[in-house]
Structure formats: C-alpha cells, structure tokens
Protein backbone atom coordinates (compact mmCIF):
# COMPACT_ATOMS: atom_id res chain seq x y z
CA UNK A 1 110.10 107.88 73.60
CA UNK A 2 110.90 104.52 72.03
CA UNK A 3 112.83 101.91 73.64
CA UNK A 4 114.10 98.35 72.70
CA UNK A 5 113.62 96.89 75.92
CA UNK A 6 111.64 98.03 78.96
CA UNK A 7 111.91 96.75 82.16
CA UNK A 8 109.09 97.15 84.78
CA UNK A 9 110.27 96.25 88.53
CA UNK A 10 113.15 97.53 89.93
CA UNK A 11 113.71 94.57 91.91
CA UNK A 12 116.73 92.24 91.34
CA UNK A 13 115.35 90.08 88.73
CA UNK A 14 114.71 93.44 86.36
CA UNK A 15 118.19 95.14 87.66
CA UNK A 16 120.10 92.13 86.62
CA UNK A 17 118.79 91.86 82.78
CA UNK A 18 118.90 95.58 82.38
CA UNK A 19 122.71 94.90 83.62
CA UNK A 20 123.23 92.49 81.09
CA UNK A 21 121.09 94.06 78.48
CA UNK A 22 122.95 97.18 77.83
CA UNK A 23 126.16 95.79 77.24
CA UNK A 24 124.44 94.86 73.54
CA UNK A 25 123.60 98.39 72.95
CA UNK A 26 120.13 98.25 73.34
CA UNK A 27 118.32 101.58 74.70
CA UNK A 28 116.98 100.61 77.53
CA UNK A 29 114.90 101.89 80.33
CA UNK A 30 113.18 100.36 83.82
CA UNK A 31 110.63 101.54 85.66
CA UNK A 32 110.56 101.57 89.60
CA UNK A 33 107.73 103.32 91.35
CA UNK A 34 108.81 102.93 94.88
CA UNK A 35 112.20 102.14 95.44
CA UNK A 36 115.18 99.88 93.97
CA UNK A 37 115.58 96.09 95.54
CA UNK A 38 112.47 95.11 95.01
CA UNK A 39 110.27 93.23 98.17
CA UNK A 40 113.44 91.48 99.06
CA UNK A 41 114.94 94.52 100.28
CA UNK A 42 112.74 97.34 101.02
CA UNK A 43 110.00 95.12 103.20
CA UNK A 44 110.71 91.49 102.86
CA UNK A 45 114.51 89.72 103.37
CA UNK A 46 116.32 92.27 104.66
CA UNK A 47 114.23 94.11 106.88
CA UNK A 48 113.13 91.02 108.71
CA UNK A 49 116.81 89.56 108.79
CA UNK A 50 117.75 92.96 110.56
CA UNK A 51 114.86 92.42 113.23
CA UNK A 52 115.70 88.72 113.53
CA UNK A 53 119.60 89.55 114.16
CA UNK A 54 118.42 91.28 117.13
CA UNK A 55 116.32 88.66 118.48
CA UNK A 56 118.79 86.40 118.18
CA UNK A 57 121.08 88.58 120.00
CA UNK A 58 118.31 88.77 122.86
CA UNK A 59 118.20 84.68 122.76
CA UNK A 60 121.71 84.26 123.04
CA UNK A 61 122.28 86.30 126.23
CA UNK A 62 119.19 84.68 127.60
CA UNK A 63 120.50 81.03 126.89
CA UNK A 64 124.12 82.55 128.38
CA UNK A 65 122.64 84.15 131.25
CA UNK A 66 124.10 86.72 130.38
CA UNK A 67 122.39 90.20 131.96
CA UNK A 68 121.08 92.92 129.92
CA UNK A 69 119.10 96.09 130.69
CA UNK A 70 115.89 95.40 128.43
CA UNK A 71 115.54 99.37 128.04
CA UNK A 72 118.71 99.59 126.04
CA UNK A 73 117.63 101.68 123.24
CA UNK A 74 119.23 99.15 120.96
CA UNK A 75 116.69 96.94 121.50
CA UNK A 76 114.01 99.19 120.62
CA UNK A 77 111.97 99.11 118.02
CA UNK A 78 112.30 102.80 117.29
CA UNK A 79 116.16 101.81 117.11
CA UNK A 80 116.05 99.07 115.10
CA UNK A 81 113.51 100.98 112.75
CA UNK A 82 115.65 103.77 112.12
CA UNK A 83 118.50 101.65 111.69
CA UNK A 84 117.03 99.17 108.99
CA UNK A 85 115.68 102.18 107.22
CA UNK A 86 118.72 104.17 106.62
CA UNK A 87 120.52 100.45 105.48
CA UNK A 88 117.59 99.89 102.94
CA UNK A 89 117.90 103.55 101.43
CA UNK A 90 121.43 103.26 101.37
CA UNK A 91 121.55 100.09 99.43
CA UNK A 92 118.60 100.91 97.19
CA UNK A 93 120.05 104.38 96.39
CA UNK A 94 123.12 102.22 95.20
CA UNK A 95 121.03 99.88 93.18
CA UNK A 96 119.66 102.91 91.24
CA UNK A 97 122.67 105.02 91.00
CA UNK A 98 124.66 101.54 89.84
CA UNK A 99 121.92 101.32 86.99
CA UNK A 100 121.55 104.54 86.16
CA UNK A 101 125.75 105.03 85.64
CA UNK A 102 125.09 101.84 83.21
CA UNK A 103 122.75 104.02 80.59
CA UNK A 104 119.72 102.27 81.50
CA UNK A 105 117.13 105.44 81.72
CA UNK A 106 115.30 105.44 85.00
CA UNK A 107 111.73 106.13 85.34
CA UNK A 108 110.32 106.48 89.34
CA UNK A 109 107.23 106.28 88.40
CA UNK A 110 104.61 103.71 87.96
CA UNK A 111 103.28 102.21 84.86
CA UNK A 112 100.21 102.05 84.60
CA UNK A 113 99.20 100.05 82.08
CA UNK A 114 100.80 98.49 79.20
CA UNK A 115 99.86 96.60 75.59
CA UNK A 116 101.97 94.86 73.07
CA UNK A 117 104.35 97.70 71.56
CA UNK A 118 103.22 100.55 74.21
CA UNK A 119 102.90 101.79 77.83
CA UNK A 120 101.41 104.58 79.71
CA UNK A 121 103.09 105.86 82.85
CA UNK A 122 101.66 107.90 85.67
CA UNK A 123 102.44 111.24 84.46
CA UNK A 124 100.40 110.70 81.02
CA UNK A 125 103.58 109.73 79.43
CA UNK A 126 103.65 107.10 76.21
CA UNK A 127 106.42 104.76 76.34
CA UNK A 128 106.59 102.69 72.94
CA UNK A 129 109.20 99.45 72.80
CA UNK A 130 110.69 96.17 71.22
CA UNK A 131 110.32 94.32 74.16
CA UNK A 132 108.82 94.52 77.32
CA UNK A 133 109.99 92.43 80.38
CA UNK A 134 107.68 92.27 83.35
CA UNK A 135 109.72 91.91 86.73
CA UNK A 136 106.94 93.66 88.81
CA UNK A 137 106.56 91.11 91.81
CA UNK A 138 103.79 90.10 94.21
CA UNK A 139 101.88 91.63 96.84
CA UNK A 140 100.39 90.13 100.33
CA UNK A 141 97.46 87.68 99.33
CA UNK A 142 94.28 87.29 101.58
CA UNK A 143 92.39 84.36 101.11
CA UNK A 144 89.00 84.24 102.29
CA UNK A 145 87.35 86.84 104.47
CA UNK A 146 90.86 88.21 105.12
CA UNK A 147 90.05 90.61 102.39
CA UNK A 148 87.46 92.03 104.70
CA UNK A 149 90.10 93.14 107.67
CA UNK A 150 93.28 93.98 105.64
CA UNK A 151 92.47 97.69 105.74
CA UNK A 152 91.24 97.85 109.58
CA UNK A 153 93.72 99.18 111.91
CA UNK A 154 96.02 96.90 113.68
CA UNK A 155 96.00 94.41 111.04
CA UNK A 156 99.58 93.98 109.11
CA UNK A 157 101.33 92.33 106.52
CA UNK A 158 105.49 91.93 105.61
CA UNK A 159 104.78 95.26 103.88
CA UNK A 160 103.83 97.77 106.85
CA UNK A 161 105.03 95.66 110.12
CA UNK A 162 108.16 97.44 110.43
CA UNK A 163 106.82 100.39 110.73
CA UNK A 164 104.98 99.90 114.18
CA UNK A 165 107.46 101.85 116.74
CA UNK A 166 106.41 99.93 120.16
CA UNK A 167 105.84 95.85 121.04
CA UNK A 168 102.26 94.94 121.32
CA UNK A 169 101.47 92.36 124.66
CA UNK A 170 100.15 90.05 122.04
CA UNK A 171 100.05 89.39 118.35
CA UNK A 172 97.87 87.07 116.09
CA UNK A 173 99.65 85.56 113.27
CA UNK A 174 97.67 83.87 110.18
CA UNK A 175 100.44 81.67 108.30
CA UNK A 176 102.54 79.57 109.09
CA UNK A 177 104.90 79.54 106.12
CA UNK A 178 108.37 81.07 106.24
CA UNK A 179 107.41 84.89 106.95
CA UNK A 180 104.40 83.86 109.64
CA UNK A 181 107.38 81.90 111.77
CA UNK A 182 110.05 84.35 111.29
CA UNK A 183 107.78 86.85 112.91
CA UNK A 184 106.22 84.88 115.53
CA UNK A 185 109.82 84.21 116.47
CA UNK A 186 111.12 87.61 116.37
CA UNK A 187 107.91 88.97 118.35
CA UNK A 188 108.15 85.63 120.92
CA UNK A 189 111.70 86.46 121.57
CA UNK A 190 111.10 90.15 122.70
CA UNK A 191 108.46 89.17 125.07
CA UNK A 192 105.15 89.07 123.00
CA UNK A 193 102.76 86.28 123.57
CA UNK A 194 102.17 85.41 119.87
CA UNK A 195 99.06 82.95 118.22
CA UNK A 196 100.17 81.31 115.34
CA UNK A 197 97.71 80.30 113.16
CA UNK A 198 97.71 78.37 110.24
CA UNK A 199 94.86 76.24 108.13
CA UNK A 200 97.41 73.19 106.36
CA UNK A 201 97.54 70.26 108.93
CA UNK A 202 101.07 71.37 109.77
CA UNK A 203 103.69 74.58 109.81
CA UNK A 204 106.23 74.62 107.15
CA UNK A 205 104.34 71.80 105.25
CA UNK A 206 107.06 71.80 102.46
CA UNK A 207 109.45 70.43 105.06
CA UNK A 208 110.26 66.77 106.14
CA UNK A 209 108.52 65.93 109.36
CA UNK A 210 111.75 65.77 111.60
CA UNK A 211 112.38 69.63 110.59
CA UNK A 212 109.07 70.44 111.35
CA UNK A 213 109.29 68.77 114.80
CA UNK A 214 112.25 71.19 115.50
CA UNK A 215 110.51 74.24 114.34
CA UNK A 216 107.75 73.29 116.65
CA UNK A 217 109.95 73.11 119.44
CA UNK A 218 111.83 76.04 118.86
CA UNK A 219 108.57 78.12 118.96
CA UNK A 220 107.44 76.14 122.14
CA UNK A 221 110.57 77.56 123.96
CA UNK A 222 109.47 80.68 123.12
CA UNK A 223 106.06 80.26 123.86
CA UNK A 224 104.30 80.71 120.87
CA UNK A 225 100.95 78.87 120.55
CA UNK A 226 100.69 76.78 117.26
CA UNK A 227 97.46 75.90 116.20
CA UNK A 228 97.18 73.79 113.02
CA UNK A 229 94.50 73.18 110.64
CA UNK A 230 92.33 75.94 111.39
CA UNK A 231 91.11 78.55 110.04
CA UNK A 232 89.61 81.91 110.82
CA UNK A 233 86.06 81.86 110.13
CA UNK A 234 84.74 85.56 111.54
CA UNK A 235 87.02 88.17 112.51
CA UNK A 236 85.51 91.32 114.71
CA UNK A 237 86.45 95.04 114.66
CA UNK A 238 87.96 94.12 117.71
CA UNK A 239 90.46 91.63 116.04
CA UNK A 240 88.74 88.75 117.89
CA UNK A 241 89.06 86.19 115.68
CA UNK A 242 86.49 83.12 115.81
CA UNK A 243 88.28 79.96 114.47
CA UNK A 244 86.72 76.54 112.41
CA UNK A 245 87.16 74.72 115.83
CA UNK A 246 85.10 77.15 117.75
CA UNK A 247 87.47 78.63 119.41
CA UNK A 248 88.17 82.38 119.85
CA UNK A 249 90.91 84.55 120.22
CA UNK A 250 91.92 88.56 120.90
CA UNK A 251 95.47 89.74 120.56
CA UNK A 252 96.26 93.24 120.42
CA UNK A 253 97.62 93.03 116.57
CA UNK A 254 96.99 90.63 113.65
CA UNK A 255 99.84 89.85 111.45
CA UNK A 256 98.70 88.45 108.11
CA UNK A 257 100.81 86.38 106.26
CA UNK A 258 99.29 84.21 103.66
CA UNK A 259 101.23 83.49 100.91
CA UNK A 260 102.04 86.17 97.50
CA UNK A 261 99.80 87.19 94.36
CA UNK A 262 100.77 88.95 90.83
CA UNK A 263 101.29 92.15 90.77
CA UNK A 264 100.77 93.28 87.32
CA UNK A 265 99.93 96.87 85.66
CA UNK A 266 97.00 97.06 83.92
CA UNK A 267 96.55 95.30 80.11
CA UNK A 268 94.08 94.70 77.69
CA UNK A 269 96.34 91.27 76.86
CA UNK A 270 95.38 87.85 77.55
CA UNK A 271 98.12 86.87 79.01
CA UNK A 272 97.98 83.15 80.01
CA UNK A 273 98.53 82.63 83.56
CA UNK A 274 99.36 78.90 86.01
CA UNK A 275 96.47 77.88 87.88
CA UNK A 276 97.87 79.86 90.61
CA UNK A 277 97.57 83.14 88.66
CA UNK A 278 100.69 83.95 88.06
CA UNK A 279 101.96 84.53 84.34
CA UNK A 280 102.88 81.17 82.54
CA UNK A 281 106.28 81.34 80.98
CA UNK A 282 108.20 79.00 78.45
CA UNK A 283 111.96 77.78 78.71
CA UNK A 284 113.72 81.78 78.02
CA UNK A 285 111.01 83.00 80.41
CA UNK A 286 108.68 84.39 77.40
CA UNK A 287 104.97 84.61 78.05
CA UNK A 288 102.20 84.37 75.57
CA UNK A 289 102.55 87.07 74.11
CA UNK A 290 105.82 86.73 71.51
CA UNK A 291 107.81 89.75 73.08
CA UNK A 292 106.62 90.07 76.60
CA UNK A 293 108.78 88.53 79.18
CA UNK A 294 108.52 87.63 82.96
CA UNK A 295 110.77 87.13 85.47
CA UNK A 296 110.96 86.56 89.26
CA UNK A 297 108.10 86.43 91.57
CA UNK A 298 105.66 87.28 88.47
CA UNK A 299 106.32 84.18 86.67
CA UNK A 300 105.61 81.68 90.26
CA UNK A 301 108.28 79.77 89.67
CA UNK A 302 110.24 80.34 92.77
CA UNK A 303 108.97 82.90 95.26
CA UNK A 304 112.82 83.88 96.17
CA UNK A 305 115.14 86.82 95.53
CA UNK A 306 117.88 84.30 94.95
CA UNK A 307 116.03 82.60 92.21
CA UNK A 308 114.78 86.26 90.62
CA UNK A 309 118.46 86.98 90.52
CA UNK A 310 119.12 84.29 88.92
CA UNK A 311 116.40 84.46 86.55
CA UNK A 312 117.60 88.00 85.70
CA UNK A 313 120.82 87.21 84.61
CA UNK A 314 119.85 84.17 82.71
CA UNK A 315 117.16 85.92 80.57
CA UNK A 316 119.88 89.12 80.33
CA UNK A 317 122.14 86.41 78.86
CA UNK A 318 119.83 85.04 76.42
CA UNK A 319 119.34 88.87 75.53
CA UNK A 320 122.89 89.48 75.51
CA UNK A 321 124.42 86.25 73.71
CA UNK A 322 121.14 84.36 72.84
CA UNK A 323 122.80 82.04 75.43
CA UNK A 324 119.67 78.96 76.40
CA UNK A 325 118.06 79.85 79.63
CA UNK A 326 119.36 76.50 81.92
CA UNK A 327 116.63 75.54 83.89
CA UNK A 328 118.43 72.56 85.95
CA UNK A 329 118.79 74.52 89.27
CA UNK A 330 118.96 73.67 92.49
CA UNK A 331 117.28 76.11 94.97
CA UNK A 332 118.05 76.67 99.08
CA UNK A 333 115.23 77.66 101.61
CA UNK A 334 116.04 79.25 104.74
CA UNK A 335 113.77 79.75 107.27
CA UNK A 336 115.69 82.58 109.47
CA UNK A 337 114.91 81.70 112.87
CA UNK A 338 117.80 80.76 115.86
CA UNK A 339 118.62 77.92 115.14
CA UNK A 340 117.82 78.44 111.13
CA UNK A 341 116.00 76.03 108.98
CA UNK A 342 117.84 75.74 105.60
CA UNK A 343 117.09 72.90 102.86
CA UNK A 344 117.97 71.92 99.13
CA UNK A 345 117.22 69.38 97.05
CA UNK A 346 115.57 66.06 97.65
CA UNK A 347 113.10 65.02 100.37
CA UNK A 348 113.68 62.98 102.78
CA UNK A 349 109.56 62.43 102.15
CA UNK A 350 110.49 62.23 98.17
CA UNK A 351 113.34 59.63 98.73
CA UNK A 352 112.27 56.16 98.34
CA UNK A 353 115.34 53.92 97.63
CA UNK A 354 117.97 56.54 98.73
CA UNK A 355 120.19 56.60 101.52
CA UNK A 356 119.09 58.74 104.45
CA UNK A 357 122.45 59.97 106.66
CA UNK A 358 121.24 61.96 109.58
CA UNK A 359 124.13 64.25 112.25
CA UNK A 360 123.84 65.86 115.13
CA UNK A 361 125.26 69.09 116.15
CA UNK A 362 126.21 67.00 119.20
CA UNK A 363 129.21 66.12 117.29
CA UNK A 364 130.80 69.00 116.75
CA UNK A 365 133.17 70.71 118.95
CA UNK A 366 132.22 74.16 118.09
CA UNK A 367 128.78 73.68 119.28
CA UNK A 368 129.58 72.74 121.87
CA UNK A 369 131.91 75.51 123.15
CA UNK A 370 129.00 77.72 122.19
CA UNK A 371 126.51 76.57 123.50
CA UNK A 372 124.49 75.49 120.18
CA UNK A 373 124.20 71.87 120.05
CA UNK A 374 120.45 71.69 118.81
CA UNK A 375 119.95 70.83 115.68
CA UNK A 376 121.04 67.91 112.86
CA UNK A 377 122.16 67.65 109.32
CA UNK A 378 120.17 65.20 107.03
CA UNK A 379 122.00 64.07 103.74
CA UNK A 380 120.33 62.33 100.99
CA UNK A 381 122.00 59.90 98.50
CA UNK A 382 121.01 58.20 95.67
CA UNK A 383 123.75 55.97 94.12
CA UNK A 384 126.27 57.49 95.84
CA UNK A 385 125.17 60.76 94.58
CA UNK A 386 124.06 63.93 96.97
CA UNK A 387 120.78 64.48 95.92
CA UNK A 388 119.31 66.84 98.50
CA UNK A 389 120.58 68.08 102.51
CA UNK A 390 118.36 69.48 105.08
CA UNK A 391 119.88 71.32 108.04
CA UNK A 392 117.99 72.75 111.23
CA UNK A 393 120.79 74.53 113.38
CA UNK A 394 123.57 77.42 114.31
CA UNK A 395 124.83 79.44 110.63
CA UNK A 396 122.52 76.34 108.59
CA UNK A 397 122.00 79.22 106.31
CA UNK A 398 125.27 79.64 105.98
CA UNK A 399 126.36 76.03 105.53
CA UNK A 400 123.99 75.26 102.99
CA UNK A 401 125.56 76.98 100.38
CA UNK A 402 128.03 73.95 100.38
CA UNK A 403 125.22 71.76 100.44
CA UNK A 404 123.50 73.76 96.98
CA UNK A 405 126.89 72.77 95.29
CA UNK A 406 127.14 69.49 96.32
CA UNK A 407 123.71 68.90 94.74
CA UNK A 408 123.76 71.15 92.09
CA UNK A 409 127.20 69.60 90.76
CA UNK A 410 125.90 65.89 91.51
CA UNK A 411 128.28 65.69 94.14
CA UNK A 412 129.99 61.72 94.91
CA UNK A 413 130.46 60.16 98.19
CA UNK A 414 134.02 59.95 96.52
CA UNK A 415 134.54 62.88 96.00
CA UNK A 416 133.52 64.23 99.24
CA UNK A 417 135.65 61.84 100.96
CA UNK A 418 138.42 64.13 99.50
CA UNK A 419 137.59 67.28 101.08
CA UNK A 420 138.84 68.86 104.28
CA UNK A 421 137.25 71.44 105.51
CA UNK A 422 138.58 73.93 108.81
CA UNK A 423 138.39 72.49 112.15
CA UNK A 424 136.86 73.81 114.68
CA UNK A 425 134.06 74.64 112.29
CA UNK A 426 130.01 74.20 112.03
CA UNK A 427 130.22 73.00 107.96
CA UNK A 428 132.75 70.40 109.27
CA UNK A 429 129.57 68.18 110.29
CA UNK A 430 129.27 67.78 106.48
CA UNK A 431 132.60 65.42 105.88
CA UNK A 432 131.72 63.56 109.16
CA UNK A 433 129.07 61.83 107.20
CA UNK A 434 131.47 60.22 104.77
C-alpha cells in the first residue's frame, strides 16, 4: 500500500496534521499502536488531573472542616481508577472514530521500523510513502542506575501508577519537576507520607524563586519531605534507597519521574538529533532527512500537549496551504497542584530593566469568601509592554490563559487599562495591577 503521507503517533500532534492533511486530498494513513491521545491522555495530563481533582476535593473539606467518611468509595482508588479509565477510552475512541470518519486509514498497530520511502509494521506489512511525519512521543527516562530498578516490583513511572488499586503508607519520589510534585501532592493529600527527591539544587528549577518558595510550602502543609540536591546512589531490592549525602531511606513504593526520552521506531537513517537526543528539526518542523517530519514531544521543543497541538496544526497548514510554520509562540506551564502553579513568558530571573508588579490573592474578594487567599500574581513589563506573568494560586491555570494573550499579543499597560473584567472574580486581580 502506498501512501502520500504517513503519520506515526496517534497523539494530538499527528491527529491534528492528518486533520488538516486530508482536506488536500492526500491519501493518508496514521499509525497508533496503543490507543488515540497520545501520553497526554491515556497516562499523562488527564489521568493525573482526574486524581488531582480528587485531592483537591479532599483538601478543601479539610481546610473547611468540613466532615467526610474517608471510606467513601469515591475516594478510592479502585473508584477513581475505574472512573478515569472509562473517560480515557471514551475520549480516545472519539479521537479515532473522528479520524477515521475523515478518510485518514487507521493502522493499530505498531511500526516497526521505517527508511526513507518505506515502513514495516508489526504484522509483516510494507507501507511505502511521500512523506513520513514522526509524532511518536517520549517515554519515562532513567538516568543513572535507575535503569537498574525500573523493572523491579514496586517501582513506577506516569505510565503504570494509575493502575495500583490501594494507597501505599509511604512513597519515594525521584523528580522534582512537574509530574514528581503533582504526585507527591496527590499521594500527601490522601494520607501517604511521601520523600521527594530530587538531584538540581532546587524543585521546579525553571521557576522564579518566590514560586518555588510557595511550592515548598504547599508540600510542607502536606508533609512531604523535600530533599534537594541529592541523588540516589544505590538502590536495594528492598527499595531502600542510599542517597549522595549518606543518608538512607525505605518507602513502600518508588515513583520515578525523571524527565522524557525519544521514542522512535527503528531506522537505518541518520537522523540528526539536539544534544538532548531528540530529533533536530528546521523552521516547518523537517528533519534531516528532506521528507521526514517531526512533531511534538519527538522534536524537544516543548514537552507539552498544548504545544504538540499546536505544532500539528501548523505543520498540517504548511501541508495544506504551504502556509510558514510561525514559530513566535508564547507557551503556559501549569503545575496542577491546589493552589496551581501556572507561568508564561518572561522571568522574573530573566528581567533585568523591566518592571516587576507583584498581587496578592489577599485582594480579592472572592478569595476571600472562599477561603483561598494564598497565592500572588507577578506581572512583568518591559516598556510598558506585558512580557511574561507568573501566578501561584486558586483556578491560576485557568487565569493564565488571559495572561498567554496578553503576552503573546504584546499586550500595553494602555490597553489593559481599558478592560473590565467580572467582579467578584479570581482573573479580576489582573486589572488591579494597572
């Protein structure tokens, strides 16, 4: 079977240019060998967003004193299992049959390998093509001698850690980036004495110091022990882990969560890769090899679903209309926790000769009649231009979606000044800086 394009990964980077794609009239097929949505859905964002809901449902009747009978099946993890897997099969099967109703030909199946003009799948079949776009993904990295323990029991990553049906007593977590707090959090908050572990001098290095300092609190309320700059130097059948400052510890589970490498089929071809190892790309997202592609988490550019999304339709449209890949984008994190860590542009630590406006959550009303005052807004401005907002508090996640199009657009203090936004609101804290 010939094809002029194929699409590897099923995630949303490769569903959005096959969307694109076959409005031109291109045959086109994708290959998915587990299920639609990519990591995002099926064992990254969503699952953990479900599980975090719920400890943030346990929080807030804690911080209310509000009673609750801690055997309610709906805060099992049995529960919450079954329910995130029947929402990720439902929304995957959508995905698919969405795609599928498009003309794009299916395959669920794994490739296996793949050269310049052909690719072998599972079953033995030989898939020939125009163009081949690589929107595979990443898989769990482990750095060091965590390669030696990834297999032993009790030891998980984003990809199987939903699938454990009761709360351990206590829990080891090895990185402190995004997923390693998320987790620690949602574990802490159900009662689980968690170790969070992580080898950088600080948690959530990418973050200005003041967000940090939050972070650190937030997981001190729920009793999570941080430990910074070390690093696990033996780890025992056992799971007791010796660390580089000669401590030990034993926890009943060992979450590993170290950061993301290439996934990739087998090839023959040299593709050049970042000294990361993911695939290099140039401005339309075309490798080194003339009609190989890459897009999303392959290419390293920005480990998101939001920017493999966007990545997808961009490269669909330069398919589609030969319209230039714009690569001038501004791009949110959200760390997922209760309060939520959200942040977009500029650095506070990057922004010498800008103006620094910092808000509380003290301010506003709303937080006040619920309880959430924790928490600021930090809004940076250079020439009277937004250049980058940081936000650790109540719906931040939510909020900074104002914030991406204030910087995005380049955003004036001016122009601002002319916007009202609903009262009693969170997102009102934005106007009260100007």
């Amino acid at each position: 079977m010939h094809y002029d394009l194929v699409i590897i990964g099923g995630g949303p980077a490769g569903n959005e240019v096959a969307s694109y794609v076959i409005h031109k009239g291109w045959k086109v097929a994708i290959f998915e060998e587990r299920a639609f949505g990519g990591t995002c859905l099926n064992v990254g964002c969503i699952p953990s967003k479900g599980y975090l809901h719920r400890a943030k449902l346990v929080s807030e009747l804690k911080r209310h004193r509000i009673e609750h009978d801690k055997e309610n099946k709906y805060f099992s993890l049995e529960d919450l299992q079954s329910f995130s897997e029947r929402t990720i099969n439902r929304i995957s099967m959508g995905i698919e049959n969405r795609i599928s109703e498009k003309g794009v030909d299916v395959y669920k199946e794994k490739a296996v390998s793949f050269d310049k003009q052909e690719l072998l799948t599972a079953s033995g079949a030989k898939i020939t093509f125009d163009k081949l776009v690589l929107a595979c993904g990443t898989k769990p990295s482990f750095p060091g001698i965590l390669k030696e323990i990834k297999d032993k029991p009790g030891v998980y990553t984003n990809e199987n850690i939903f699938q454990i049906k009761e709360f351990p007593k206590t829990m080891t977590v090895i990185g402190g980036g995004a997923i390693g707090i998320e987790m620690a959090f949602f574990f802490a908050s159900f009662g689980v004495f968690v170790d969070l572990l992580e080898a950088m001098p600080s948690i959530l290095a990418y973050y200005d110091d003041d967000i940090i300092s939050e972070a650190k609190k937030m997981l001190k309320k729920k009793r999570v022990n941080v430990l910074e700059n070390v690093q696990a130097t033996v780890i025992s059948d056992d799971l007791t882990i010796e660390l580089s400052n000669g401590s030990k510890l034993q926890n009943d589970i060992v979450l590993i969560a170290t950061g993301r490498n290439l996934c990739l089929p087998d090839t023959q071809l040299e593709l050049a890769k970042d000294k990361r190892g993911f695939l290099s790309v140039n401005d339309s997202f075309q490798t080194s090899v003339a009609n190989i592609y890459a897009v999303g988490d392959v290419n390293g550019i920005s480990l998101f679903a939001h920017s493999a999304t966007d990545q997808g339709k961009q490269l669909g449209r330069y398919f589609l209309n030969n319209t230039p890949v714009d690569h001038e984008r501004v791009i949110p994190n959200v760390v997922y926790t209760s309060p939520a860590i959200a942040s977009v542009g500029l650095r506070e630590k990057e922004s010498e000769g800008c103006e620094v406006i910092k808000l509380s959550y003290e301010q506003l009303g709303r937080a006040h009649i619920e309880k959430e005052t924790e928490g600021f807004m930090k809004i940076i401005l250079k020439d009277e231009v937004v250049v980058g907002a940081h936000i650790v508090g109540e719906h931040a996640e939510e909020i900074i979606s104002m914030m991406c199009l204030a910087v995005q657009e380049k955003m004036t203090v001016a122009s601002l000044k002319r916007l009202i936004l609903a009262h009693p609101t969170y997102g009102e804290l934005f106007v009260e800086a100007f």
